[in-house]
Protein backbone atom coordinates (compact mmCIF):
# COMPACT_ATOMS: atom_id res chain seq x y z
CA UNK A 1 26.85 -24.65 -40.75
CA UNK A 2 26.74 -25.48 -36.53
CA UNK A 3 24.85 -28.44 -35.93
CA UNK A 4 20.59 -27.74 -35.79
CA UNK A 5 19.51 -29.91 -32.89
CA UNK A 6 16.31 -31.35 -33.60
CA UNK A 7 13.14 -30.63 -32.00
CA UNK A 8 10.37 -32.84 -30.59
CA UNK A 9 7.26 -31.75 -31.88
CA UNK A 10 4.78 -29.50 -30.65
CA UNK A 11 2.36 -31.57 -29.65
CA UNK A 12 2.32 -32.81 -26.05
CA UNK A 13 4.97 -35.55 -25.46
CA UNK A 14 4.62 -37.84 -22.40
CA UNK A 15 7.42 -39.06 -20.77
CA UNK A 16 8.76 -42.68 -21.10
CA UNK A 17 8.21 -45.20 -18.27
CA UNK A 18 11.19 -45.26 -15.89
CA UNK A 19 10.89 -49.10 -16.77
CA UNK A 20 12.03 -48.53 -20.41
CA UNK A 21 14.14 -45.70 -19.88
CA UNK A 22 16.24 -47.21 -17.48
CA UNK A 23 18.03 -48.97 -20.56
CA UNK A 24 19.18 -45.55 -21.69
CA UNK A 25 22.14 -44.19 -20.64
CA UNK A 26 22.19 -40.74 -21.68
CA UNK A 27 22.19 -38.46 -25.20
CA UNK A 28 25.29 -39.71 -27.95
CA UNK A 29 26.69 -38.59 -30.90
CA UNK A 30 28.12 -40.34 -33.38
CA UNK A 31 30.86 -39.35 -35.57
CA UNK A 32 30.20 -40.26 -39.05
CA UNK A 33 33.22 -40.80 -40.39
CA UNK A 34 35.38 -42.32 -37.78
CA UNK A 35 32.25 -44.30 -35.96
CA UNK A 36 33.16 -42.75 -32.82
CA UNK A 37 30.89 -42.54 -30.03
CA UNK A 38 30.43 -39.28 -27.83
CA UNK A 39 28.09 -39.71 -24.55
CA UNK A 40 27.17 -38.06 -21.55
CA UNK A 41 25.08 -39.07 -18.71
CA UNK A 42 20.94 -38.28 -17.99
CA UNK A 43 20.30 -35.59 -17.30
CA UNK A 44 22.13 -34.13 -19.84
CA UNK A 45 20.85 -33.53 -23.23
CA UNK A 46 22.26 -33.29 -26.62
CA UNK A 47 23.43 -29.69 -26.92
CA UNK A 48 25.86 -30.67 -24.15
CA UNK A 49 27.48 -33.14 -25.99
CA UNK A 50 27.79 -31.14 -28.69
CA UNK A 51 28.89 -28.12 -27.37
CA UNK A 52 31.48 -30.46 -25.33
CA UNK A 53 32.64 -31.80 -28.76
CA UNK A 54 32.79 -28.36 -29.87
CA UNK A 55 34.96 -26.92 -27.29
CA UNK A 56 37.43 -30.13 -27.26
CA UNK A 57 37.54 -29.64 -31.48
CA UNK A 58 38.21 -26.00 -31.09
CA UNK A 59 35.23 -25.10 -34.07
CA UNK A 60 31.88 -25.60 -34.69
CA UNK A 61 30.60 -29.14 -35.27
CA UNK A 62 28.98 -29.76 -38.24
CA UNK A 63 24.97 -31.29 -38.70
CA UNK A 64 26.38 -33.80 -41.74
CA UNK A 65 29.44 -34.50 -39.38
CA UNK A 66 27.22 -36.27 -37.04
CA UNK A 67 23.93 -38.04 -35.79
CA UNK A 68 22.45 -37.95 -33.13
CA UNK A 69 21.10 -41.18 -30.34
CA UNK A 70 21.45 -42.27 -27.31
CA UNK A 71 23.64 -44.15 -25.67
CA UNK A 72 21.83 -47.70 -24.13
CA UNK A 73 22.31 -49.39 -20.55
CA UNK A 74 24.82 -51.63 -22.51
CA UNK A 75 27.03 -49.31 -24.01
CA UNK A 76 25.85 -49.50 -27.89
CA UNK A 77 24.91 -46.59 -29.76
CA UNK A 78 20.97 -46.55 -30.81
CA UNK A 79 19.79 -43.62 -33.29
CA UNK A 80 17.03 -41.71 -31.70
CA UNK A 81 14.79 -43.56 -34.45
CA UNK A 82 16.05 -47.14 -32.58
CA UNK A 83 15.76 -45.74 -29.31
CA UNK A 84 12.57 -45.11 -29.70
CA UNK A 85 11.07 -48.65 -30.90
CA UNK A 86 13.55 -49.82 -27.71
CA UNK A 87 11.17 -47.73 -25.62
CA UNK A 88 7.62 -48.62 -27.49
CA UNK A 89 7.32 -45.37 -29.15
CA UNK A 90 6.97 -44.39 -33.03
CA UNK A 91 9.21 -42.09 -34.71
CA UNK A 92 12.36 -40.47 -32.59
CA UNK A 93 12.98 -40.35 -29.24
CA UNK A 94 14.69 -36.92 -27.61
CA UNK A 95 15.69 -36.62 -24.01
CA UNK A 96 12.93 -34.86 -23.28
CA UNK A 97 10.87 -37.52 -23.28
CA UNK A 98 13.12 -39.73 -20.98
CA UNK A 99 14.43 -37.03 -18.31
């Protein structure tokens, strides 16, 4: 089954401070069985990584073959749940929020 990109919900989401989002780097995916890290730069979002991953792998990706972050300031990989805390919010964090 392609991957299902998740969805920030429907109520009204206000945008991160450029202060805290300045340690994020742009949307990631990571593999989860080789660990490998896929990233793009803001402003791009999540479907373009995986689409990008798509095209390179010559099929569809997967929704159990990855999980989806962000890539930080630093290089490490933080889950969208990690991100978040990073950037004083509760739950997930989705580009939309940042960019």
């Amino acid at each position: 089954m392609p991957v299902q990109l998740e969805q920030p919900t429907k109520e009204k989401r206000t945008k991160v401070s450029a202060d805290l989002a300045q340690h994020i780097r742009g949307p990631a995916l990571r593999m989860r069985l080789s660990g490998v890290v896929l990233s793009m730069d803001k402003p791009k979002r999540h479907h373009d990584v995986i689409h990008a991953l798509a095209d390179w792998a010559g099929r569809p990706i997967k929704g159990e073959e990855i999980e989806q972050g962000f890539i930080s300031a630093t290089g490490a990989f933080w889950t969208r749940e990690h991100a978040a805390r990073m950037c004083g919010r509760e739950g997930k964090l989705f580009s939309e929020d940042l960019w």
